[in-house]
PDB file of N, CA and C in Angstrom:
ATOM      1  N   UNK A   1      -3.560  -6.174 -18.340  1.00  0.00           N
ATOM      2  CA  UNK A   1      -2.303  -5.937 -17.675  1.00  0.00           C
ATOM      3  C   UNK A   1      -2.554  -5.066 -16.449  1.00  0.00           C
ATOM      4  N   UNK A   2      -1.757  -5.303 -15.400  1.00  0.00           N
ATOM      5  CA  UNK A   2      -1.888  -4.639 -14.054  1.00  0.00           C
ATOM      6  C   UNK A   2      -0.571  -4.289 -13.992  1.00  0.00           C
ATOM      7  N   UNK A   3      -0.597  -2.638 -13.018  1.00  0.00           N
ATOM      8  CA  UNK A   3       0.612  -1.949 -12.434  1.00  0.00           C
ATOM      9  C   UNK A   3       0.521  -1.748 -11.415  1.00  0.00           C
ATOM     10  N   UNK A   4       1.487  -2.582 -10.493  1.00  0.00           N
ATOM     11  CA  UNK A   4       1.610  -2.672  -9.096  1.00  0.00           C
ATOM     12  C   UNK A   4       1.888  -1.285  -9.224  1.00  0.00           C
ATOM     13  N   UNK A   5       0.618  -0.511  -7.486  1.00  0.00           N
ATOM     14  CA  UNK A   5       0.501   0.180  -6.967  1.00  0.00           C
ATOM     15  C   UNK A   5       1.822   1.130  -6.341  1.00  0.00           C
ATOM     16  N   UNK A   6       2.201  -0.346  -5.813  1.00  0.00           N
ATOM     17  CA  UNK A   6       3.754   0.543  -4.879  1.00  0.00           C
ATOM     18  C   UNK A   6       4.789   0.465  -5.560  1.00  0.00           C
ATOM     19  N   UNK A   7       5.212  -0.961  -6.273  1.00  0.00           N
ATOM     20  CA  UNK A   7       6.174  -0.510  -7.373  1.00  0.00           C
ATOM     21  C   UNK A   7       6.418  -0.412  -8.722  1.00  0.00           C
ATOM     22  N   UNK A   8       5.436  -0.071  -9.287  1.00  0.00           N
ATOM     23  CA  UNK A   8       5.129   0.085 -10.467  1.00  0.00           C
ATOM     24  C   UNK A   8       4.910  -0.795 -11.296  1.00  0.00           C
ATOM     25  N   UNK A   9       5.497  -2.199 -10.878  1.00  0.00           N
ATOM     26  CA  UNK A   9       5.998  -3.266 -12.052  1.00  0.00           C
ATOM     27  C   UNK A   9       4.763  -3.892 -12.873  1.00  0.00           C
ATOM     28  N   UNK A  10       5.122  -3.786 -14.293  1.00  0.00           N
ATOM     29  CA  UNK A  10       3.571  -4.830 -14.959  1.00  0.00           C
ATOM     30  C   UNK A  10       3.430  -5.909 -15.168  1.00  0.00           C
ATOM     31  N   UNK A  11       4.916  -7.000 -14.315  1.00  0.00           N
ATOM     32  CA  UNK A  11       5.434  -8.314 -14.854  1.00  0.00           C
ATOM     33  C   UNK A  11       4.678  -9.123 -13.584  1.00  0.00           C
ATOM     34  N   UNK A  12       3.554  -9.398 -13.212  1.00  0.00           N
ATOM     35  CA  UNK A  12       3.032 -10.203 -12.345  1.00  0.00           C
ATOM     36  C   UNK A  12       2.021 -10.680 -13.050  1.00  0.00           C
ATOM     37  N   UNK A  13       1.121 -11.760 -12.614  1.00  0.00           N
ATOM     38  CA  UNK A  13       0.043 -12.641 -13.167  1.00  0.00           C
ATOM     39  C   UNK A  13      -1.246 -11.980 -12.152  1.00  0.00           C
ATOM     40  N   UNK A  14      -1.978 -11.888 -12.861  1.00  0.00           N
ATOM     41  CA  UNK A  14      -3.020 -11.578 -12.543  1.00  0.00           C
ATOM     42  C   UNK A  14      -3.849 -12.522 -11.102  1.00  0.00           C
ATOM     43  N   UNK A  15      -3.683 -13.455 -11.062  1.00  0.00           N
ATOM     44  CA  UNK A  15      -3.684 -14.854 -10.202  1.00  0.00           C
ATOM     45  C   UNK A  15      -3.129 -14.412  -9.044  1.00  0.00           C
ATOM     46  N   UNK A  16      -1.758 -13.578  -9.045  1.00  0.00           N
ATOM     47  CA  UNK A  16      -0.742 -13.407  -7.790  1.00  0.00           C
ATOM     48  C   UNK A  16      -1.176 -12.080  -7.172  1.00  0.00           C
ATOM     49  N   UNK A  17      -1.976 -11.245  -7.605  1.00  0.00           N
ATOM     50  CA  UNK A  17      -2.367  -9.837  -7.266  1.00  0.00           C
ATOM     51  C   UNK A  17      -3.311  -9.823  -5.962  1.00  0.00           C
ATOM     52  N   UNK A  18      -2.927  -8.655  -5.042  1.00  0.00           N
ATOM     53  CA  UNK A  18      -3.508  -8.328  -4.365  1.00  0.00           C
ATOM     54  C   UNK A  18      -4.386  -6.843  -4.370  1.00  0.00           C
ATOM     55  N   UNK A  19      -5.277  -7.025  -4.251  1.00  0.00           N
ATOM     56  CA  UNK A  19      -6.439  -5.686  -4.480  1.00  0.00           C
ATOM     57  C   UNK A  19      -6.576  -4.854  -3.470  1.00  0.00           C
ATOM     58  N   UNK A  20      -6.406  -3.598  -3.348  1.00  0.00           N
ATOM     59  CA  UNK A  20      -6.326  -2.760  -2.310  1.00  0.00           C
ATOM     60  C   UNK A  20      -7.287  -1.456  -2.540  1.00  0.00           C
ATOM     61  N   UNK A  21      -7.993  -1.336  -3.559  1.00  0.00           N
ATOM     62  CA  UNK A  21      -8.578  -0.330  -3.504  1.00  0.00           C
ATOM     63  C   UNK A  21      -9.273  -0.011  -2.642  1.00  0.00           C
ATOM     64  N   UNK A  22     -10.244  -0.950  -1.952  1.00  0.00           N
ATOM     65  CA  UNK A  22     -10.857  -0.630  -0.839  1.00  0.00           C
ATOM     66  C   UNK A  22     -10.410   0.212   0.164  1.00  0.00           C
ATOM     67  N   UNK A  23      -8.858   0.459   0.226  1.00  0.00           N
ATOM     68  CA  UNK A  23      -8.043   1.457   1.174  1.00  0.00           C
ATOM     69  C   UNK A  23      -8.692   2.999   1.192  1.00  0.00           C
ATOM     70  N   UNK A  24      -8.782   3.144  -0.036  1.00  0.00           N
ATOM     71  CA  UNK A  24      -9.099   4.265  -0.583  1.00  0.00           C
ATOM     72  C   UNK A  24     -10.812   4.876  -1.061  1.00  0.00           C
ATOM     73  N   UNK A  25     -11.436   3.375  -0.318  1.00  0.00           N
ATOM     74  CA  UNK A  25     -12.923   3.471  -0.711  1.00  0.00           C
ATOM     75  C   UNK A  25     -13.332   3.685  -2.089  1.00  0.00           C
ATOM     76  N   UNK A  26     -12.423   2.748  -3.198  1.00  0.00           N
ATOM     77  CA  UNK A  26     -12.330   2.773  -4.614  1.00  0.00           C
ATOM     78  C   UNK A  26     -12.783   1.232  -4.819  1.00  0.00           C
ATOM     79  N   UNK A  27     -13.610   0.482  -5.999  1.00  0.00           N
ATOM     80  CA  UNK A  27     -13.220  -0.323  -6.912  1.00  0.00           C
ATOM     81  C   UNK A  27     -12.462  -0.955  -6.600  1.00  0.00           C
ATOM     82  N   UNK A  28     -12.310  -2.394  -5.750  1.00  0.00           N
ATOM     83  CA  UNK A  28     -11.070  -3.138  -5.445  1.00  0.00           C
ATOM     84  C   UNK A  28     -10.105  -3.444  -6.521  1.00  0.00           C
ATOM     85  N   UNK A  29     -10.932  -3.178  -7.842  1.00  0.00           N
ATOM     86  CA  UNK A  29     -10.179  -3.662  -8.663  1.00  0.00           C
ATOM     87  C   UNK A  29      -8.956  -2.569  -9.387  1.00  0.00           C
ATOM     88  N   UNK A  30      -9.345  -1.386  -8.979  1.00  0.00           N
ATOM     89  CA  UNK A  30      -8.683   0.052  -9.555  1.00  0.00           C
ATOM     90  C   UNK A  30      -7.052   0.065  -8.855  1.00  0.00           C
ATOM     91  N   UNK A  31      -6.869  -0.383  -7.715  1.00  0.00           N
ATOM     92  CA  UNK A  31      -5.916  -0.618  -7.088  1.00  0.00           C
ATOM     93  C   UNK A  31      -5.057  -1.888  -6.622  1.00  0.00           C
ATOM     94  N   UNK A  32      -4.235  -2.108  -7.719  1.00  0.00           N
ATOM     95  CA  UNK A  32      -3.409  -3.638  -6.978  1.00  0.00           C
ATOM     96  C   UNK A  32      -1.823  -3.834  -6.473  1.00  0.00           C
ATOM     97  N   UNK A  33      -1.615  -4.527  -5.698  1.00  0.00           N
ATOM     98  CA  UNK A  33      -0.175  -4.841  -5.619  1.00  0.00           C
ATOM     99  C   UNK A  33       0.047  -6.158  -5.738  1.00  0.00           C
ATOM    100  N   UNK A  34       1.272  -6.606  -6.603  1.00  0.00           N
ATOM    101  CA  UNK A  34       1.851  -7.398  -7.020  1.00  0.00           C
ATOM    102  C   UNK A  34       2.135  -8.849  -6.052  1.00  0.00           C
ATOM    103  N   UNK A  35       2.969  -8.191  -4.480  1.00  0.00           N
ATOM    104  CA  UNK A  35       3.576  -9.388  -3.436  1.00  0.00           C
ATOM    105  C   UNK A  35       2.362  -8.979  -2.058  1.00  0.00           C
ATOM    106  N   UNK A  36       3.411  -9.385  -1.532  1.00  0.00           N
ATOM    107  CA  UNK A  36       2.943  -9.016   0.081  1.00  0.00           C
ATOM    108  C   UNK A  36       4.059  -8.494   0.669  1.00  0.00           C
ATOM    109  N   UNK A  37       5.151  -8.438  -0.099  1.00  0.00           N
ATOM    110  CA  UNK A  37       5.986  -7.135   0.660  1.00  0.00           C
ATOM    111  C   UNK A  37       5.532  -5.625   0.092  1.00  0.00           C
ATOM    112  N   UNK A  38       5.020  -5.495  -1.017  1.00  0.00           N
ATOM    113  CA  UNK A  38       4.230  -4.390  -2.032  1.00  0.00           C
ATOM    114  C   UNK A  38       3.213  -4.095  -1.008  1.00  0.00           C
ATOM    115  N   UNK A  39       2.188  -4.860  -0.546  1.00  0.00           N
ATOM    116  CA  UNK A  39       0.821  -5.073   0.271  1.00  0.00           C
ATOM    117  C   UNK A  39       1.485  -3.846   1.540  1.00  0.00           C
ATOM    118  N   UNK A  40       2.214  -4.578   2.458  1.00  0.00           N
ATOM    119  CA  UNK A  40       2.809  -4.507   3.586  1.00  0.00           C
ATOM    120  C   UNK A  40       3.395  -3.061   3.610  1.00  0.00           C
ATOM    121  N   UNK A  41       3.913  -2.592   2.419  1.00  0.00           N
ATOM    122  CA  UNK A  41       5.205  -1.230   2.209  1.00  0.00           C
ATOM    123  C   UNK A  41       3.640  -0.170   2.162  1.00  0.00           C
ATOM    124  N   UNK A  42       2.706  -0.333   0.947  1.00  0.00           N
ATOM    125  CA  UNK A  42       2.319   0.307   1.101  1.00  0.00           C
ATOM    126  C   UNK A  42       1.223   0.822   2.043  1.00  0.00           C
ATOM    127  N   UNK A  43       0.265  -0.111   2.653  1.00  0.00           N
ATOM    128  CA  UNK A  43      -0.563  -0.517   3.974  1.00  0.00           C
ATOM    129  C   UNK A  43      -0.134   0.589   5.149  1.00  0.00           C
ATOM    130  N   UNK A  44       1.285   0.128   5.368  1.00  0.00           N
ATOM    131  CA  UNK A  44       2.589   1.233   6.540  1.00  0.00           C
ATOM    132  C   UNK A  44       2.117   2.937   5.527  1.00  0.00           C
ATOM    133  N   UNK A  45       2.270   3.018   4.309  1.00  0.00           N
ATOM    134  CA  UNK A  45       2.457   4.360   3.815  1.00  0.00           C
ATOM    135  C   UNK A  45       0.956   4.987   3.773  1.00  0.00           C
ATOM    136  N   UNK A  46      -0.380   4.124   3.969  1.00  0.00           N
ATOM    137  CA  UNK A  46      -1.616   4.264   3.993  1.00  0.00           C
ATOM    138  C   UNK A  46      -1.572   4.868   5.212  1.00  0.00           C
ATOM    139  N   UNK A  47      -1.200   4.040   6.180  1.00  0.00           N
ATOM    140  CA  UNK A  47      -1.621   4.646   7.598  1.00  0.00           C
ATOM    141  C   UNK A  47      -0.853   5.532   8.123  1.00  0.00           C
ATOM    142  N   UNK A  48       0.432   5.899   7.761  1.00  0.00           N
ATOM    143  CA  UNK A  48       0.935   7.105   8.324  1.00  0.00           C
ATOM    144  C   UNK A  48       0.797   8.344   7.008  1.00  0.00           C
ATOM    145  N   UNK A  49       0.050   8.209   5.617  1.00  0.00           N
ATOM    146  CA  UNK A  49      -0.738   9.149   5.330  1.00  0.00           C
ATOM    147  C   UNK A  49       0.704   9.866   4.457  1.00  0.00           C
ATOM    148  N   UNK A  50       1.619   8.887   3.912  1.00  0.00           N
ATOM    149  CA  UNK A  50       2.507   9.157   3.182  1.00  0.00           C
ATOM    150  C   UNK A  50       2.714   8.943   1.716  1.00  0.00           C
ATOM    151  N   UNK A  51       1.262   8.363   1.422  1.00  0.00           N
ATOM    152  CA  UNK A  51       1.581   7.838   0.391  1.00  0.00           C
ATOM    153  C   UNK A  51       1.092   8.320  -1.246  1.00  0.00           C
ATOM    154  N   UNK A  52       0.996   9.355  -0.495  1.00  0.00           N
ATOM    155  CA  UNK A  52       0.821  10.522  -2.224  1.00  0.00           C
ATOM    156  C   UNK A  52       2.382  10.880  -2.036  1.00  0.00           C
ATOM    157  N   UNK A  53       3.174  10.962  -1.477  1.00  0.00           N
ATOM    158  CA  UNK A  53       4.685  11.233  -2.044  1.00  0.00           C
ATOM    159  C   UNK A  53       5.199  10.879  -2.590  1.00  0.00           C
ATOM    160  N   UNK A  54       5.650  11.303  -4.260  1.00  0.00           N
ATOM    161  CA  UNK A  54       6.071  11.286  -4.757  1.00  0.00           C
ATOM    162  C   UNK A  54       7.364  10.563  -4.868  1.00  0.00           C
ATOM    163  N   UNK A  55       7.210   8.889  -4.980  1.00  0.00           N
ATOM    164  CA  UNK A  55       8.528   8.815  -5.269  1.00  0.00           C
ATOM    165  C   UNK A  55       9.388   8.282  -6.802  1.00  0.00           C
ATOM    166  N   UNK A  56       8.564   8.744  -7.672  1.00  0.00           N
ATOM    167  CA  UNK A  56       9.307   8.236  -9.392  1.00  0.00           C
ATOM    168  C   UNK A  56       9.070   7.022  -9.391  1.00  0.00           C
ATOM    169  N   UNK A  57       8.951   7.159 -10.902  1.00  0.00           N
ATOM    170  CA  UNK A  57       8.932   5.248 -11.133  1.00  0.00           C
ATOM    171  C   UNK A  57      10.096   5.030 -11.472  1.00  0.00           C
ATOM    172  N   UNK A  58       9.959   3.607 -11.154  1.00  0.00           N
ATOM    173  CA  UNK A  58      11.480   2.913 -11.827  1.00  0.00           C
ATOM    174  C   UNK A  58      11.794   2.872 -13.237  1.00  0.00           C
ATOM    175  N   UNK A  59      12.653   2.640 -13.166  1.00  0.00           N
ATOM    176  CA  UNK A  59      14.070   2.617 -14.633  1.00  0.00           C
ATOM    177  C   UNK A  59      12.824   1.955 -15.849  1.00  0.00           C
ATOM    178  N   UNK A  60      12.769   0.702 -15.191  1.00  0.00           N
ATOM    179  CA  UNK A  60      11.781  -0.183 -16.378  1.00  0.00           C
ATOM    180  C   UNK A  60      10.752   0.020 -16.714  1.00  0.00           C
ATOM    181  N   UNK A  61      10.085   1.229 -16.516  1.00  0.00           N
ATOM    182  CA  UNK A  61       8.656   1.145 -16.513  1.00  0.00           C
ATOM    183  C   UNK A  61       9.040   2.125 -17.728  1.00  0.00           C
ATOM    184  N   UNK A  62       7.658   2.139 -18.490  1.00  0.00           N
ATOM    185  CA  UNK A  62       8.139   2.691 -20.044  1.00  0.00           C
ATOM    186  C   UNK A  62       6.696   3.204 -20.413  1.00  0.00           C
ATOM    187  N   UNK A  63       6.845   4.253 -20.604  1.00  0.00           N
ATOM    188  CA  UNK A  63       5.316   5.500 -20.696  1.00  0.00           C
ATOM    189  C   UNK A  63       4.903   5.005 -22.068  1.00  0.00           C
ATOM    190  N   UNK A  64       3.623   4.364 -22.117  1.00  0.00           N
ATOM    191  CA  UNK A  64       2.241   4.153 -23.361  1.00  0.00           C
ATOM    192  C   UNK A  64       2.234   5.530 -23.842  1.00  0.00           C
ATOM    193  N   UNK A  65       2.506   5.769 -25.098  1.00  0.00           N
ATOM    194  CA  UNK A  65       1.764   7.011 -26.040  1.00  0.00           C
ATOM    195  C   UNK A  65       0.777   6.358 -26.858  1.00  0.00           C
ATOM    196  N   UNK A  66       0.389   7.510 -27.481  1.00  0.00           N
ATOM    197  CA  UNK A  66      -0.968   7.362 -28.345  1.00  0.00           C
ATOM    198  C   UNK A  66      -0.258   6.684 -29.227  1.00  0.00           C
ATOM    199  N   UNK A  67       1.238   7.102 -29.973  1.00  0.00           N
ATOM    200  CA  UNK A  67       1.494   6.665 -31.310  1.00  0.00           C
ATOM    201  C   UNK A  67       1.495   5.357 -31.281  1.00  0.00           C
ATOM    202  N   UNK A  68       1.937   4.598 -30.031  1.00  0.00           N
ATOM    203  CA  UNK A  68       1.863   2.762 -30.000  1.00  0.00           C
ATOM    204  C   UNK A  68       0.274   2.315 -30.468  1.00  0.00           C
ATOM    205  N   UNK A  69      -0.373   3.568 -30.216  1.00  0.00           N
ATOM    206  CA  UNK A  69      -1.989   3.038 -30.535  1.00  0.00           C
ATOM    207  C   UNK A  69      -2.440   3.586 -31.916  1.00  0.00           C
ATOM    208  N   UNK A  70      -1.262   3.883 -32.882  1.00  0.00           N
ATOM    209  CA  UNK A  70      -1.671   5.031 -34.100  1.00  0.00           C
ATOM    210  C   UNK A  70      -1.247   3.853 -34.951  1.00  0.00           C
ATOM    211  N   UNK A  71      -2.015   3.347 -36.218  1.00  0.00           N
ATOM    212  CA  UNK A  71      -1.727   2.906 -36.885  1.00  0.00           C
ATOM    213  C   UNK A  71      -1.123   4.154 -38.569  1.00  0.00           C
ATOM    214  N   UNK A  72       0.078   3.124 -39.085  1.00  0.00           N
ATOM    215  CA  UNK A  72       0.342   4.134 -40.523  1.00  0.00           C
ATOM    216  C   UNK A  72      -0.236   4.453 -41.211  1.00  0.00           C
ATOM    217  N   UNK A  73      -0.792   5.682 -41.718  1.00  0.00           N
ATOM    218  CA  UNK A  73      -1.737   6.019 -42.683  1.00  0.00           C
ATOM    219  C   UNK A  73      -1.100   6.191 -43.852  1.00  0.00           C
TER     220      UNK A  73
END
Protein backbone atom coordinates (compact mmCIF):
# COMPACT_ATOMS: atom_id res chain seq x y z
CA UNK A 1 0.00 0.00 0.00
CA UNK A 2 1.15 3.59 -0.89
CA UNK A 3 0.34 7.15 0.77
CA UNK A 4 0.18 9.86 -1.54
CA UNK A 5 2.79 12.32 -0.53
CA UNK A 6 0.64 15.53 -0.94
CA UNK A 7 -2.62 14.16 -0.08
CA UNK A 8 -2.39 11.57 1.97
CA UNK A 9 -4.80 9.20 0.23
CA UNK A 10 -4.04 5.17 0.22
CA UNK A 11 -6.88 4.49 -2.44
CA UNK A 12 -4.67 4.54 -5.72
CA UNK A 13 -3.10 1.50 -7.67
CA UNK A 14 0.18 1.13 -7.57
CA UNK A 15 0.31 1.18 -11.65
CA UNK A 16 -1.09 4.99 -11.39
CA UNK A 17 1.76 6.31 -8.98
CA UNK A 18 4.15 8.75 -9.51
CA UNK A 19 7.65 8.58 -7.69
CA UNK A 20 9.21 11.65 -6.47
CA UNK A 21 11.71 10.84 -4.13
CA UNK A 22 14.42 11.78 -6.17
CA UNK A 23 13.23 15.52 -5.18
CA UNK A 24 14.64 14.96 -2.05
CA UNK A 25 17.72 12.84 -3.16
CA UNK A 26 15.81 9.75 -1.49
CA UNK A 27 14.84 6.17 -2.88
CA UNK A 28 12.37 6.97 -5.70
CA UNK A 29 10.45 4.62 -4.23
CA UNK A 30 10.16 6.25 -0.48
CA UNK A 31 8.19 9.08 -2.01
CA UNK A 32 4.93 8.89 -4.20
CA UNK A 33 2.04 10.81 -5.49
CA UNK A 34 -1.07 9.44 -6.53
CA UNK A 35 -2.25 12.08 -9.91
CA UNK A 36 -0.52 14.71 -11.65
CA UNK A 37 -2.40 17.34 -10.00
CA UNK A 38 -0.67 15.72 -6.50
CA UNK A 39 2.80 15.72 -8.81
CA UNK A 40 2.21 19.42 -9.91
CA UNK A 41 0.81 20.87 -6.12
CA UNK A 42 3.59 19.45 -4.65
CA UNK A 43 6.71 20.06 -7.32
CA UNK A 44 5.28 24.22 -6.87
CA UNK A 45 5.68 23.46 -2.81
CA UNK A 46 9.33 21.78 -3.55
CA UNK A 47 10.52 24.76 -5.24
CA UNK A 48 9.32 27.55 -3.27
CA UNK A 49 10.65 25.41 -0.16
CA UNK A 50 7.13 25.16 1.48
CA UNK A 51 6.67 21.99 1.82
CA UNK A 52 7.52 20.83 5.37
CA UNK A 53 4.38 22.98 6.39
CA UNK A 54 2.37 21.49 8.13
CA UNK A 55 -0.83 21.05 6.73
CA UNK A 56 -2.94 17.91 8.65
CA UNK A 57 -4.16 15.04 7.11
CA UNK A 58 -7.45 14.55 5.93
CA UNK A 59 -10.68 13.36 7.60
CA UNK A 60 -10.14 9.74 5.96
CA UNK A 61 -6.93 8.88 6.69
CA UNK A 62 -6.97 6.60 9.84
CA UNK A 63 -3.67 6.14 12.12
CA UNK A 64 -2.19 2.12 12.06
CA UNK A 65 -1.56 1.12 15.83
CA UNK A 66 0.32 -1.70 17.01
CA UNK A 67 -2.99 -3.26 18.43
CA UNK A 68 -4.29 -3.84 14.55
CA UNK A 69 -0.93 -5.81 14.54
CA UNK A 70 -1.56 -7.55 18.20
CA UNK A 71 -3.07 -10.70 17.99
CA UNK A 72 -5.56 -12.07 21.30
CA UNK A 73 -3.68 -13.81 23.76
Amino acid sequence: MSICSNCYTTKFRPKKKYEVGHWWNNESYLAVVCSDRCKDELEKRVQDRTWMEWRGFPKEVRAVTDKQFTSNL
